[in-house]
N, C-alpha and C. Protein backbone atom coordinates (compact mmCIF):
# COMPACT_ATOMS: atom_id res chain seq x y z
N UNK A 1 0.84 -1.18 0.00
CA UNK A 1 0.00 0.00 0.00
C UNK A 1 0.88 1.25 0.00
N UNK A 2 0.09 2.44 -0.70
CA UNK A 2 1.17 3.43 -1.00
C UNK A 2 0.64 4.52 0.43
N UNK A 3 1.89 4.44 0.92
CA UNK A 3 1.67 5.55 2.04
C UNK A 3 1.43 7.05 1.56
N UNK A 4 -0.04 7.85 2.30
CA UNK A 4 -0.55 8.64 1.76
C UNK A 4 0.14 10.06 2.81
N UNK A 5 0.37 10.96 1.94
CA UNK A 5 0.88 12.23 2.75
C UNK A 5 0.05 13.40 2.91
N UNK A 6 0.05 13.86 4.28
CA UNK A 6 -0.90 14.65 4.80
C UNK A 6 -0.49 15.84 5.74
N UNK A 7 -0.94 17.08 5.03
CA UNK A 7 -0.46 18.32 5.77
C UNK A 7 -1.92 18.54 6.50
N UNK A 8 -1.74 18.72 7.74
CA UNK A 8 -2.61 19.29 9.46
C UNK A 8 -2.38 20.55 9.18
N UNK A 9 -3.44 21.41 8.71
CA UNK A 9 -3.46 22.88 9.03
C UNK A 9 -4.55 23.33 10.66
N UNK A 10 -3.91 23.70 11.19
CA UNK A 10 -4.29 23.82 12.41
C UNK A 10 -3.67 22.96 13.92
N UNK A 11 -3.28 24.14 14.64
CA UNK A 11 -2.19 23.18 15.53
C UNK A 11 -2.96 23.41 16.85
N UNK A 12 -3.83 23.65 17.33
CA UNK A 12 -4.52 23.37 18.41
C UNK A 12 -4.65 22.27 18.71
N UNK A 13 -5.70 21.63 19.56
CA UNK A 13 -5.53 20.35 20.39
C UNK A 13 -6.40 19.76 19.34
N UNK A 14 -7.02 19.73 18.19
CA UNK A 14 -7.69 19.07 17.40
C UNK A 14 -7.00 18.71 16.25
N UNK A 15 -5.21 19.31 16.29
CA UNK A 15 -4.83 19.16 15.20
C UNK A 15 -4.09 18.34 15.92
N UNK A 16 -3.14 18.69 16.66
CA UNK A 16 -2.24 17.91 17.61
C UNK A 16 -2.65 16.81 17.84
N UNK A 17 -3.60 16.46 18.42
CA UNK A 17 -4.55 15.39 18.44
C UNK A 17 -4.48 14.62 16.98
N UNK A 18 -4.77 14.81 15.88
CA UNK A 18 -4.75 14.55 14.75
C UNK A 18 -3.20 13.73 14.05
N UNK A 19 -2.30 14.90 14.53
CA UNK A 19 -0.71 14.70 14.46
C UNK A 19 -0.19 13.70 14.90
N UNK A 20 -0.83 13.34 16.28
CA UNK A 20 0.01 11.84 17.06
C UNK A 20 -0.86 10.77 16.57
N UNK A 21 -1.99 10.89 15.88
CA UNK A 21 -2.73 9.59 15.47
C UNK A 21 -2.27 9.42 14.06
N UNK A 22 -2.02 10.13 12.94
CA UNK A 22 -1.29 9.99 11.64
C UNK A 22 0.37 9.75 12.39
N UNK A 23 0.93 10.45 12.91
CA UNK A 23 2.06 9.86 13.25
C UNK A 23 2.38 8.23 13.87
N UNK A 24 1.26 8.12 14.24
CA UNK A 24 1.56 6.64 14.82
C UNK A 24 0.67 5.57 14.16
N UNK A 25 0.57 5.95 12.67
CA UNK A 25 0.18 4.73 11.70
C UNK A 25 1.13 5.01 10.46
N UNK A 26 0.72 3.59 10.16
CA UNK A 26 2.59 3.70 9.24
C UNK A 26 2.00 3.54 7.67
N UNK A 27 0.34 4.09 7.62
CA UNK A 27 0.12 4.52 6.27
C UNK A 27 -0.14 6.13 5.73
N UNK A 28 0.47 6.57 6.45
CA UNK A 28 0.54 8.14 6.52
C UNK A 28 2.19 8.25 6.46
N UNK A 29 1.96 9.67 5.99
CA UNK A 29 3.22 10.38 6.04
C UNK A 29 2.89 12.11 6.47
N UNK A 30 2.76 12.28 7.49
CA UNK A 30 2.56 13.93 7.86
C UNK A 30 3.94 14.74 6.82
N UNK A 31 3.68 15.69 6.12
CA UNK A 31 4.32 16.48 5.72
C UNK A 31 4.65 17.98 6.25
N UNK A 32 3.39 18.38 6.25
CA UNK A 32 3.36 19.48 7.02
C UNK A 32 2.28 19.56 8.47
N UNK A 33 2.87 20.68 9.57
CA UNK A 33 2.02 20.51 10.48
C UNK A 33 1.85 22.54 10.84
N UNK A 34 0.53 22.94 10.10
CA UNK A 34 0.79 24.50 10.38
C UNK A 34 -0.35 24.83 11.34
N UNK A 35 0.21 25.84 11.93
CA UNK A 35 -0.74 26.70 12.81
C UNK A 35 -0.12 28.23 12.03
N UNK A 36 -1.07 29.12 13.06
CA UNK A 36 -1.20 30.24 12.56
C UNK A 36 0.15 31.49 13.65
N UNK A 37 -0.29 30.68 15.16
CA UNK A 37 1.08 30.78 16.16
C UNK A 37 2.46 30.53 16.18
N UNK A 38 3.70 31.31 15.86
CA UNK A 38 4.87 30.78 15.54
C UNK A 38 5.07 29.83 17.52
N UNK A 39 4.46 30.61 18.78
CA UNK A 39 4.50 29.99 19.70
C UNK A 39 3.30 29.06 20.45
N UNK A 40 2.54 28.56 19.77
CA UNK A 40 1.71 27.87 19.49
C UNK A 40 2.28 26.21 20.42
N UNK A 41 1.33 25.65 21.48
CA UNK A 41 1.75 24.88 21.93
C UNK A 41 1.76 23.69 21.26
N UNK A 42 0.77 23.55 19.91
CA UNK A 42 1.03 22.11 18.99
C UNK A 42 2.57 22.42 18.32
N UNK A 43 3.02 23.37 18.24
CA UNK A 43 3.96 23.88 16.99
C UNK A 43 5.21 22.97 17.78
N UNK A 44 5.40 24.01 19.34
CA UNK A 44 5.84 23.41 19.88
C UNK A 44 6.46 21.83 20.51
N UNK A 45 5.23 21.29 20.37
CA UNK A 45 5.25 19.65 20.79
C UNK A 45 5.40 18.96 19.20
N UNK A 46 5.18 19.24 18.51
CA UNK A 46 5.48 18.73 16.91
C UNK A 46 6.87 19.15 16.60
N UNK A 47 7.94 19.83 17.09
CA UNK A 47 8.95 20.39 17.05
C UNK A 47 9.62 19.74 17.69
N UNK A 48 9.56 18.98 18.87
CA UNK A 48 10.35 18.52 20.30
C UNK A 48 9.54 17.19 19.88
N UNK A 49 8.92 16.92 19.32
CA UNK A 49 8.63 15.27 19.23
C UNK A 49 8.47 14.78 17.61
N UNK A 50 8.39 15.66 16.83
CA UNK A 50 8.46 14.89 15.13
C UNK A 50 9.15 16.06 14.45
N UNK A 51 10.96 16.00 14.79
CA UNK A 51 11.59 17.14 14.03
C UNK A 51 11.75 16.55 12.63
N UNK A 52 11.05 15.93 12.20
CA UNK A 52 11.06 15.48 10.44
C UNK A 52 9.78 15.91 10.03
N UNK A 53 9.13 16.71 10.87
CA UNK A 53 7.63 17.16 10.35
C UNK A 53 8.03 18.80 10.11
N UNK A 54 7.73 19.12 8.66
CA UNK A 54 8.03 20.44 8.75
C UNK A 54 6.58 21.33 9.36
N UNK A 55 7.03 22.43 10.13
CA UNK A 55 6.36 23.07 10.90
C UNK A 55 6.53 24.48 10.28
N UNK A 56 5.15 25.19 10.08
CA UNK A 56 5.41 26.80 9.55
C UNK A 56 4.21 27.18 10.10
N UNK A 57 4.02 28.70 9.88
CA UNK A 57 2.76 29.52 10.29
C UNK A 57 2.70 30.02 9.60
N UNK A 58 2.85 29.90 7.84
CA UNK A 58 2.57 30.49 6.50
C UNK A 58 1.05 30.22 6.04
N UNK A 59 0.13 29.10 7.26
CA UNK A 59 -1.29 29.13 6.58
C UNK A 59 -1.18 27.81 4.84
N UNK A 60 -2.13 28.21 4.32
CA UNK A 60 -1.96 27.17 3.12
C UNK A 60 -1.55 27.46 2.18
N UNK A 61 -0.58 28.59 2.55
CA UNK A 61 0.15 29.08 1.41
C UNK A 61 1.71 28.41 1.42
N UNK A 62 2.06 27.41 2.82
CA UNK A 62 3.00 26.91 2.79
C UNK A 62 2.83 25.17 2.39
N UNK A 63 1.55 24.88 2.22
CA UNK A 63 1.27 23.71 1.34
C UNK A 63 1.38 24.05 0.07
N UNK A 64 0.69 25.17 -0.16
CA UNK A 64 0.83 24.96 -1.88
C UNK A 64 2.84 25.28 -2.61
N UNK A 65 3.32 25.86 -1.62
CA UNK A 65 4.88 25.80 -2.10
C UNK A 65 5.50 24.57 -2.12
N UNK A 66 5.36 23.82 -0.57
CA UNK A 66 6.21 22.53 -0.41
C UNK A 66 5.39 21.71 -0.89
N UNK A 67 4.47 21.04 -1.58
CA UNK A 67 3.79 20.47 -1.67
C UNK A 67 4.23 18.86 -2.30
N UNK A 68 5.34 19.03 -3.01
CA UNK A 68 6.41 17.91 -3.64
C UNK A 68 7.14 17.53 -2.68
């Protein structure tokens, strides 16, 4: 099966929440994880626990750049 990749816009506790359940199945690939807070406590804990997840507060204007 082809692992599917998925950017979380929104880093509150519904995204965060979101983040550790795609992170801990191995048919996902989180790509991006944005909030709108550069000090944002999901930003934070996605930073200190999945530093291979890129993290920005560019909104969905930083999906449509990295998107490859």
């Amino acid at each position: 099966m082809t692992k599917k990749r998925v950017a979380i816009i929104g880093s509150g506790n519904i995204g965060t929440d979101l983040l550790v359940k795609f992170m801990s199945n191995e048919n996902f690939i989180v790509h991006s994880f944005i909030g709108h807070n550069k000090d944002s406590k999901g930003l934070l804990f996605c930073n200190d626990h999945y530093p291979d997840v890129n993290t920005s507060v560019e909104s969905i204007d930083f999906v449509k750049i990295k998107r490859n």
